[in-house]
C-alpha atoms as a PDB file:
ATOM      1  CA  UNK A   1      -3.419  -7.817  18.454  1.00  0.00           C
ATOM      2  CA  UNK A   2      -1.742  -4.748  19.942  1.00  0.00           C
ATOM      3  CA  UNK A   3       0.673  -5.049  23.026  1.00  0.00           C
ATOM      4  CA  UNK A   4       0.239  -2.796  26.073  1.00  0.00           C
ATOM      5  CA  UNK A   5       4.367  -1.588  25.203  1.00  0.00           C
ATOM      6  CA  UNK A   6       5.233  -1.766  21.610  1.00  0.00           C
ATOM      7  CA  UNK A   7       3.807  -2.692  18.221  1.00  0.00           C
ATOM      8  CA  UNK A   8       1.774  -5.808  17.165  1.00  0.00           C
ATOM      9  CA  UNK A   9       3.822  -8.906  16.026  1.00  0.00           C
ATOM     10  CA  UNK A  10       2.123  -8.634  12.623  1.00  0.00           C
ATOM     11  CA  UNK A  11       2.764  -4.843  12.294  1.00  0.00           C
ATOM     12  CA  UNK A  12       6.372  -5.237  12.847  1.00  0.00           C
ATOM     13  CA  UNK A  13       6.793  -8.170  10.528  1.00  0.00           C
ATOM     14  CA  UNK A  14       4.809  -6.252   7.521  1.00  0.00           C
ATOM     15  CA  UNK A  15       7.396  -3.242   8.677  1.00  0.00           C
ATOM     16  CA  UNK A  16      10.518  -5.321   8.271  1.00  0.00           C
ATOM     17  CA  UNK A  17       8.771  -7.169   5.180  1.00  0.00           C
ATOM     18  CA  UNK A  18       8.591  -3.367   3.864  1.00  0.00           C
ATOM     19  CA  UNK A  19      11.969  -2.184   4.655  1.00  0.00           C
ATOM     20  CA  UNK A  20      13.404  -5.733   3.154  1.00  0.00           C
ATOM     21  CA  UNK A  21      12.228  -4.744  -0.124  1.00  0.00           C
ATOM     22  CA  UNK A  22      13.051  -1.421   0.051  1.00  0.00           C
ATOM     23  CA  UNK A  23      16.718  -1.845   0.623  1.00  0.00           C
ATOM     24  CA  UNK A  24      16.462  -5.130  -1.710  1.00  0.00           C
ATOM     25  CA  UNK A  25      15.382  -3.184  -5.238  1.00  0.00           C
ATOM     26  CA  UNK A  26      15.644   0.446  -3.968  1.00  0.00           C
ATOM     27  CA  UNK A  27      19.006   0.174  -2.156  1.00  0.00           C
ATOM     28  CA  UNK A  28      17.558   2.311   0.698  1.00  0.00           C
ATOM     29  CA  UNK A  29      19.756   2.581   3.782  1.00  0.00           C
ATOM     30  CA  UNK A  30      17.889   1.660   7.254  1.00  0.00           C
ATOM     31  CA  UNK A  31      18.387   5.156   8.248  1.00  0.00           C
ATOM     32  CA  UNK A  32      17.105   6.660   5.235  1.00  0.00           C
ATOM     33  CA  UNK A  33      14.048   4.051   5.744  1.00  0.00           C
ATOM     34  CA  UNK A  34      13.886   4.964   9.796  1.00  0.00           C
ATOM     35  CA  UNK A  35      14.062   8.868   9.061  1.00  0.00           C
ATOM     36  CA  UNK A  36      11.110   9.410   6.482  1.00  0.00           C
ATOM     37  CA  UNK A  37       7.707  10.065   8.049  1.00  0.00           C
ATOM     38  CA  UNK A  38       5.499   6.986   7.841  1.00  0.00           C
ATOM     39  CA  UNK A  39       3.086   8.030   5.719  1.00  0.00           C
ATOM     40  CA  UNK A  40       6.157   9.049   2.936  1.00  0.00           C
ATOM     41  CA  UNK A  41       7.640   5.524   3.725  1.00  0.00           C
ATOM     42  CA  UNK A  42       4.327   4.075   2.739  1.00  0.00           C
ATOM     43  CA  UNK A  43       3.862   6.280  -0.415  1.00  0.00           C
ATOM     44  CA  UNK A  44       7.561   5.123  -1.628  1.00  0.00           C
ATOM     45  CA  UNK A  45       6.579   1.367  -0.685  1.00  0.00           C
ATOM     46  CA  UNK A  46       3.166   2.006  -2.361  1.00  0.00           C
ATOM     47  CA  UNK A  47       4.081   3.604  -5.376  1.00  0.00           C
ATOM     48  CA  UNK A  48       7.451   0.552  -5.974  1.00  0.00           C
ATOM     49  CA  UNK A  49       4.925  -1.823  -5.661  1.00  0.00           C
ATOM     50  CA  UNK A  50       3.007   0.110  -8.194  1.00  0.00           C
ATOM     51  CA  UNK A  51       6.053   0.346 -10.421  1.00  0.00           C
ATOM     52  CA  UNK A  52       6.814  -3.409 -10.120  1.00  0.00           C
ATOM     53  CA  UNK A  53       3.440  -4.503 -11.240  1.00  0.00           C
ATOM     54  CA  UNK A  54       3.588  -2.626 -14.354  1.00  0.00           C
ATOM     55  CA  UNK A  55       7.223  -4.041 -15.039  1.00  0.00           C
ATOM     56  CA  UNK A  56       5.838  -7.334 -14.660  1.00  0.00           C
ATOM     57  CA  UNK A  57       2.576  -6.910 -16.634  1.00  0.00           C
ATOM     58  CA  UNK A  58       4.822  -5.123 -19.746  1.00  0.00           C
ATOM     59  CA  UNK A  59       7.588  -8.327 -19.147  1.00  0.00           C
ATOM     60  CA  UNK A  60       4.646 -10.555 -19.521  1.00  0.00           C
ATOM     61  CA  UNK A  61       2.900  -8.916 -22.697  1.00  0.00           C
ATOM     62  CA  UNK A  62       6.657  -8.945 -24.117  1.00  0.00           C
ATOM     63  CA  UNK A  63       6.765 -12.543 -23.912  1.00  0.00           C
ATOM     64  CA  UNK A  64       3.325 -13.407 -24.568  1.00  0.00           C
ATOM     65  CA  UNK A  65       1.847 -11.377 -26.890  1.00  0.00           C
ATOM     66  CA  UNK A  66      -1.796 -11.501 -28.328  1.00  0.00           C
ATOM     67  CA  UNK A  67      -2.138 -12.016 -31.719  1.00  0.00           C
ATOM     68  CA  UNK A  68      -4.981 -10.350 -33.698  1.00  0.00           C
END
């Protein structure tokens, strides 16, 4: 639900959820994060999440592989 002044509680939260991340695994600085137009923020967010799903997939077939 959107406020009449400001941002959504959700929105924020997924925002700060995002930024967490970033500086977490990426080592972003907030004002690095703050500067960068949204949709670039989202394509860097986008595109780790990306990354981390194919580290976890090749971790997993590592560890489990099929045999034929």
């Amino acid at each position: 639900m959107w406020t009449f002044f400001g941002l959504s509680h959700e929105y924020m939260e997924s925002l700060y959820e995002q930024f967490f991340l970033m500086k977490y695994y990426g080592n972003w600085s907030l004002a690095e994060m703050y500067s960068l137009p949204i949709g670039l923020r989202n394509w860097f967010f986008e595109r780790f999440a990306k990354q981390k799903e194919e580290e976890n997939k090749s971790s997993e077939d590592s560890l489990h592989p099929q045999s034929k």
